[in-house]
Protein backbone atom coordinates (compact mmCIF):
# COMPACT_ATOMS: atom_id res chain seq x y z
CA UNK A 1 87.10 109.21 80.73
CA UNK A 2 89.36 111.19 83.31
CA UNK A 3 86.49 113.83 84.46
CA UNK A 4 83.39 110.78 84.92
CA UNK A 5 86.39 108.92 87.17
CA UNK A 6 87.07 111.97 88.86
CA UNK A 7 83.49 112.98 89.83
CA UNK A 8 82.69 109.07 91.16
CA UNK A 9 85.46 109.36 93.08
CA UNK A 10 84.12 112.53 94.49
CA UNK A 11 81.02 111.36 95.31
CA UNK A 12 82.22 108.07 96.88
CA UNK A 13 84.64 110.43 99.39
CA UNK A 14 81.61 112.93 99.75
CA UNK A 15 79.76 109.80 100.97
CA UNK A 16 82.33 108.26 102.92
CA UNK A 17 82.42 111.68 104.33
CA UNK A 18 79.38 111.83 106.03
CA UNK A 19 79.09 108.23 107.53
CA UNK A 20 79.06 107.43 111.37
CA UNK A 21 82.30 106.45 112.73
CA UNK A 22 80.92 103.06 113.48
CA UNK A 23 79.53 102.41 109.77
CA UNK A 24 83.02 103.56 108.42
CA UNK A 25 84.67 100.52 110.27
CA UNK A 26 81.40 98.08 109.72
CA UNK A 27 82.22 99.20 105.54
CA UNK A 28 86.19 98.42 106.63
CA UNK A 29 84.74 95.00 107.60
CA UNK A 30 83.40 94.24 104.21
CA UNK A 31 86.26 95.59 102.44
CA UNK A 32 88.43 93.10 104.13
CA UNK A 33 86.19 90.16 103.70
CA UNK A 34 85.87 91.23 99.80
CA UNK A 35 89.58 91.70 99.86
CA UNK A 36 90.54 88.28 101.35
CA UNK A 37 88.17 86.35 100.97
CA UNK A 38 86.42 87.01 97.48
CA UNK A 39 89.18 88.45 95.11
CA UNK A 40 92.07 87.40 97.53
CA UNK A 41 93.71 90.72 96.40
CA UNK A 42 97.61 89.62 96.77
CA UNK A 43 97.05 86.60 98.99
CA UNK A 44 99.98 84.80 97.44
CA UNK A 45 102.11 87.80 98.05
CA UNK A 46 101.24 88.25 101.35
CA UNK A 47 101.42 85.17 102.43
CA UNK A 48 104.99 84.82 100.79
CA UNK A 49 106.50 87.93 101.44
CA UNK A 50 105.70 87.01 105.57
CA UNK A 51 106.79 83.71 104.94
CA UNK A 52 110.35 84.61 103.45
CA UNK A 53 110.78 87.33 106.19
CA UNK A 54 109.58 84.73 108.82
CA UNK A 55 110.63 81.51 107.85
CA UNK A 56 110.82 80.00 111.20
CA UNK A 57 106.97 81.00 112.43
CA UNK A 58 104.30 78.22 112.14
CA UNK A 59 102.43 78.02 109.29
CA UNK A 60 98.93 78.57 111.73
CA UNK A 61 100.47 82.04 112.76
CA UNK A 62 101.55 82.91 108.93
CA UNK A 63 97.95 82.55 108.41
CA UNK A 64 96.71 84.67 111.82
CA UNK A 65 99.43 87.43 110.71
CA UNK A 66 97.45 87.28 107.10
CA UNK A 67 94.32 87.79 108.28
CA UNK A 68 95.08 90.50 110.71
CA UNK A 69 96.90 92.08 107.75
CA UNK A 70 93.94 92.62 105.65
CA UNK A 71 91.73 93.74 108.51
CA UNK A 72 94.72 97.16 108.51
CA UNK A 73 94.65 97.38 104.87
CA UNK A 74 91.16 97.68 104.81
CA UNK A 75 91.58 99.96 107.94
CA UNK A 76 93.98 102.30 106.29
CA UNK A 77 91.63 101.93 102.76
CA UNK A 78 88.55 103.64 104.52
CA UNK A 79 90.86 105.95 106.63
CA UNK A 80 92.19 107.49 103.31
CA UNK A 81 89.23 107.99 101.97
CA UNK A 82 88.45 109.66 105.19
CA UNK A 83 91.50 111.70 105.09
CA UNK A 84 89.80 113.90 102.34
CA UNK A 85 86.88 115.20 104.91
CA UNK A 86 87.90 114.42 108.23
CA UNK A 87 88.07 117.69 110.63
CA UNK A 88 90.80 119.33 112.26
CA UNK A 89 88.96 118.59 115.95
CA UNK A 90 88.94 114.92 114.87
CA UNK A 91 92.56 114.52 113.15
CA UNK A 92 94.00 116.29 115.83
CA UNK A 93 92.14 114.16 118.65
CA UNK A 94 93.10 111.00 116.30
CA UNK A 95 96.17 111.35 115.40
CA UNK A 96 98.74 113.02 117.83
CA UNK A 97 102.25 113.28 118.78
CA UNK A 98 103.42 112.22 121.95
CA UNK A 99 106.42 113.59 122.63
CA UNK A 100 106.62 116.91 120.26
CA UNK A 101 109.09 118.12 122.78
CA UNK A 102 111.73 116.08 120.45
CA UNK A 103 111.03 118.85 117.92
CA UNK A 104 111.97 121.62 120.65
CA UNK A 105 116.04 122.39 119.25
CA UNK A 106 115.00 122.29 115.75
CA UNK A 107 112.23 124.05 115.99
CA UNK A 108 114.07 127.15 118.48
CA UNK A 109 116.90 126.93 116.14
CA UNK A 110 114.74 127.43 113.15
CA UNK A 111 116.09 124.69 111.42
CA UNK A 112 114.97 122.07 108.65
CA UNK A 113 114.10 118.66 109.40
CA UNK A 114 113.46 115.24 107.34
CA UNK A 115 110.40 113.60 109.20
CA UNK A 116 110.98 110.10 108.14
CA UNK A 117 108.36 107.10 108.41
CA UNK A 118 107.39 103.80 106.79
CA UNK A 119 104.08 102.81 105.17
CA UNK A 120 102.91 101.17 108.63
CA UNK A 121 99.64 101.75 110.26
CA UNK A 122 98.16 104.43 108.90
CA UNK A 123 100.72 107.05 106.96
CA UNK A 124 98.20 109.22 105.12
CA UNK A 125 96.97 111.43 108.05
CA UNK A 126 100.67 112.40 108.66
CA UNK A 127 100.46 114.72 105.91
CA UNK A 128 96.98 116.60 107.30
CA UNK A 129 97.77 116.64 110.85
CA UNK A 130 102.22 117.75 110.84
CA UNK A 131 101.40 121.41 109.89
CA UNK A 132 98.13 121.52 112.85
CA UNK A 133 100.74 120.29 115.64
CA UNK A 134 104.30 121.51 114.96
CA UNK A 135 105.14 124.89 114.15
CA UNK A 136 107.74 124.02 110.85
CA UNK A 137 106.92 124.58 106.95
CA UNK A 138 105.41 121.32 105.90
CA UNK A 139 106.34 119.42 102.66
CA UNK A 140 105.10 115.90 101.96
CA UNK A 141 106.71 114.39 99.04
CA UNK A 142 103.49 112.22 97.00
CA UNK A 143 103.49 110.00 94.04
CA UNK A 144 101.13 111.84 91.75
CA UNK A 145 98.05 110.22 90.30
CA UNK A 146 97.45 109.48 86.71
CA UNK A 147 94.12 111.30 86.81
CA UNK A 148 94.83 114.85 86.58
CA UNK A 149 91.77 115.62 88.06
CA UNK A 150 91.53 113.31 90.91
CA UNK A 151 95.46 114.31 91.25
CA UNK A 152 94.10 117.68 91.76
CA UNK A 153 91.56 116.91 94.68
CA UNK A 154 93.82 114.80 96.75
CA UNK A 155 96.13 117.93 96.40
CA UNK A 156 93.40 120.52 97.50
CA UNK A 157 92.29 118.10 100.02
CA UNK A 158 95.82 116.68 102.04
CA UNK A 159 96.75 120.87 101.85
CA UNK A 160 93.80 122.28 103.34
CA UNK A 161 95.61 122.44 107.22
CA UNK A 162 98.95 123.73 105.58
CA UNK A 163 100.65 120.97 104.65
CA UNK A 164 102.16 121.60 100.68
CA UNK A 165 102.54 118.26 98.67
CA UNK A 166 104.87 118.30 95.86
CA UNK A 167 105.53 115.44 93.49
CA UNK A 168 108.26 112.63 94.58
CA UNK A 169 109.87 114.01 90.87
CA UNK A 170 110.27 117.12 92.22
CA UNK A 171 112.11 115.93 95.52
CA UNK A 172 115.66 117.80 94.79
CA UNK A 173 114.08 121.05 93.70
CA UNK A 174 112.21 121.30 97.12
CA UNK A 175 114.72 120.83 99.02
CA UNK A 176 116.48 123.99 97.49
CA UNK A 177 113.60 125.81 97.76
CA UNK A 178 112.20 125.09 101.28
CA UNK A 179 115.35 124.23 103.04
CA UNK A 180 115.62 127.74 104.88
CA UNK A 181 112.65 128.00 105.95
CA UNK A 182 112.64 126.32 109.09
CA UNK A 183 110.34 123.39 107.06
CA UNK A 184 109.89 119.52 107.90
CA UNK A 185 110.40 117.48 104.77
CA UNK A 186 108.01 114.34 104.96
CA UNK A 187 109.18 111.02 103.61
CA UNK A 188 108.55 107.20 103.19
CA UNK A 189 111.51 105.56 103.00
CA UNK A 190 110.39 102.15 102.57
CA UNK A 191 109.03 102.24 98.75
CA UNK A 192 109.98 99.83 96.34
CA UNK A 193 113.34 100.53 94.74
CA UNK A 194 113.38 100.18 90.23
CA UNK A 195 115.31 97.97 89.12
CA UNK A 196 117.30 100.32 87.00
CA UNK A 197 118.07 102.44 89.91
CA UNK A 198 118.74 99.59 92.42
CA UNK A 199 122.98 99.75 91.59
CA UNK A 200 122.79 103.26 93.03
CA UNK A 201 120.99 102.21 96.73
CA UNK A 202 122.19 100.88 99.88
CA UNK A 203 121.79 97.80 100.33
CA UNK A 204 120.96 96.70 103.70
CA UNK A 205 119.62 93.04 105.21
CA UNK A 206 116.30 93.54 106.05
CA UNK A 207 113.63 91.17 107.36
CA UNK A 208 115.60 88.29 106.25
CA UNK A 209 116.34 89.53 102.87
CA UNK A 210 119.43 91.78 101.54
CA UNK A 211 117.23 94.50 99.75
CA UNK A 212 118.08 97.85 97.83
CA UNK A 213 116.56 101.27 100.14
CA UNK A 214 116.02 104.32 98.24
CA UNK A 215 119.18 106.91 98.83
CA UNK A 216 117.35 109.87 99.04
CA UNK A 217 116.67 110.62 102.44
CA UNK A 218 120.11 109.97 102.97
CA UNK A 219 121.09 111.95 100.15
CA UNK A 220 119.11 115.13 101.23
CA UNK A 221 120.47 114.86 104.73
CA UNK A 222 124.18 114.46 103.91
CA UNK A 223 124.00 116.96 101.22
CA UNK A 224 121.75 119.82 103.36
CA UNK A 225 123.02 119.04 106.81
CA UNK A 226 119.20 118.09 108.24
CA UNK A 227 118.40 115.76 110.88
CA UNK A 228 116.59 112.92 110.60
CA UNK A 229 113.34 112.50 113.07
CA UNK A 230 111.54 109.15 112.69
CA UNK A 231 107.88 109.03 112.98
CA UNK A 232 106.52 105.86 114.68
CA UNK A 233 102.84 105.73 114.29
CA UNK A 234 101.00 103.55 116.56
CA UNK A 235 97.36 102.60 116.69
CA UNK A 236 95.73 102.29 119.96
CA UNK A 237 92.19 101.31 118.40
CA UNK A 238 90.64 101.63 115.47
CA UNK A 239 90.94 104.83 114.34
CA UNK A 240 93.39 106.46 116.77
CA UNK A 241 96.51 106.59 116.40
CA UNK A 242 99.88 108.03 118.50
CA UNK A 243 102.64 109.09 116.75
CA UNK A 244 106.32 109.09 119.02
CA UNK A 245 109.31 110.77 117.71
CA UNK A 246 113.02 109.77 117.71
CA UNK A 247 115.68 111.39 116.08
CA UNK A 248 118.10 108.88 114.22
CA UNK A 249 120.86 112.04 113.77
CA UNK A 250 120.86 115.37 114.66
CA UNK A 251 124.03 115.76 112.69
CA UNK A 252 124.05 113.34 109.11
CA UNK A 253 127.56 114.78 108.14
CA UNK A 254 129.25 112.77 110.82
CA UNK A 255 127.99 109.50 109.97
CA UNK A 256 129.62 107.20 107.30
CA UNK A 257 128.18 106.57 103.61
CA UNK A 258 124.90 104.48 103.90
CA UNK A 259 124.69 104.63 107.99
CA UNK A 260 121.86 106.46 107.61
CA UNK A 261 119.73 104.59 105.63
CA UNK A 262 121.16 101.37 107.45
CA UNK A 263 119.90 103.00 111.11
CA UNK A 264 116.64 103.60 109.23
CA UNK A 265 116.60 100.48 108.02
CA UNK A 266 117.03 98.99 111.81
CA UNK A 267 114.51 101.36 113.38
CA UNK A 268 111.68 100.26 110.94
CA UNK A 269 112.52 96.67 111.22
CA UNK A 270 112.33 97.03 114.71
CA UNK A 271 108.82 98.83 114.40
CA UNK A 272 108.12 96.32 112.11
CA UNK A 273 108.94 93.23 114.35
CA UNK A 274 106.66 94.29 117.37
CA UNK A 275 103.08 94.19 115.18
CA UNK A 276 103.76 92.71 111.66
CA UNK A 277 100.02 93.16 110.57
CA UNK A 278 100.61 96.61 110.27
CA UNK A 279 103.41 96.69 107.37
CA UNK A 280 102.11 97.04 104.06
CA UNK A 281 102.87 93.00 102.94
CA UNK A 282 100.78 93.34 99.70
CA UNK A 283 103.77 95.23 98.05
CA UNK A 284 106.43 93.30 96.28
CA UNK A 285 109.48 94.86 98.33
CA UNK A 286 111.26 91.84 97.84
CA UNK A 287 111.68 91.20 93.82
CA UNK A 288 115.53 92.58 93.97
CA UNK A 289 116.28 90.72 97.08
CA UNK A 290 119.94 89.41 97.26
């Protein structure tokens, strides 16, 4: 059943593809309404996962932060479908960097960086758009699918400006391999930590909840020497988004055990704070909360 899954999928992004701009969103509109409204994909969730990391906000505001929430997933849905035939003129009109100036010493240096984010606002276009606007080696770490052949297209298709995706299982591996080559490792941070793993992470109080964060970034800086750059993506409108840089450390080795992840940690909260609508709620990031 792998290869009829793979070619509807296909055809829904060949579709999707060739839409006006304006239907895209009007179709975003009636993904949100079937997503709240008719399923209520997660509602519970949502609604407690906000109300646990906000339990002083009105219930009335709970509910506008709900809404608004569904109206980005349903954004960032339709976006990455989009991803998979959107053009260079419009990615790079879309989706741009600020300040890329921040990159300058690396980049003269010819020196590896971690680009480090969080799944808020839209993520996925990160991966298209790093290797059209900075001049490093781009690796995005990915969480393979489970079709092979689907798995295959979204490879072809996030690579096709020069960005290389490898599989989050081969995370160590790539770092020995890429690490000279003046490359910019991409990673999400903020992904749900196993339970069997959780002994092993930092954990860090975090929108109102003590919470295990994945060590790896950490680990990869401390144990390569790379600094850290954090990508804040902000969207202006609907489909346009600017992305401003910061770098957390330029040197990892001086910091303490954990004070990375724990200024990561305070950076995305921080992000986080400003617009919560735009944080992916529908995740349960909270089931090992301390």
């Amino acid at each position: 059943m792998q290869m009829p899954a793979a070619i509807l999928f296909i055809l829904s992004v060949l579709l999707v593809g060739i839409l006006p701009v304006p239907v895209l969103y009007g179709l975003s509109g009636i993904v949100k309404i079937f997503a709240f409204r008719v399923i209520g994909y997660r509602k519970v969730m949502v609604r407690n996962n906000l109300t646990s990391s906000f339990p002083e906000m009105a219930k009335d505001e709970i509910n506008r932060l709900t809404r608004l929430y569904y109206k980005n997933l349903a954004d960032i849905l339709i976006e990455g479908i989009w991803a998979f035939t959107i053009s260079k003129k419009q990615l790079l009109r879309r989706y741009r960097i600020l300040n890329p100036e921040v990159l300058t010493p690396f980049s003269g240096s010819g020196q590896s960086i971690i680009g480090v984010t969080g799944h808020y606002n839209n993520w996925e276009w990160g991966s298209l758009s790093a290797s059209l606007q900075t001049d490093f080696n781009i690796i995005a770490f990915y969480k393979p699918m489970s079709n092979r052949y689907i798995d295959k297209f979204a490879r072809w298709s996030r690579s096709r400006f020069g960005t290389t995706l490898v599989s989050i299982m081969e995370t160590s591996s790539s770092f020995e391999k890429w690490k000279d080559m003046k490359t910019m490792f991409l990673m999400a941070a903020d992904q749900g930590m196993p339970k069997k793993f959780s002994e092993r992470a930092y954990w860090i109080r975090f929108l109102n909840h003590g919470i295990p964060f994945l060590h790896g970034m950490e680990k990869h800086a401390r144990l390569h020497n790379l600094p850290v750059i954090y990508i804040d993506v902000q969207r202006e409108k609907r489909g346009w988004y600017t992305l401003e840089l910061s770098v957390l450390t330029a040197h990892p080795l001086d910091l303490e055990n954990g004070q990375l992840t724990e200024m990561y940690a305070r950076k995305l909260e921080s992000v986080i704070l400003k617009k919560p609508e735009n944080w992916l709620w529908s995740h349960n990031r909270f089931k090992l909360s301390r």
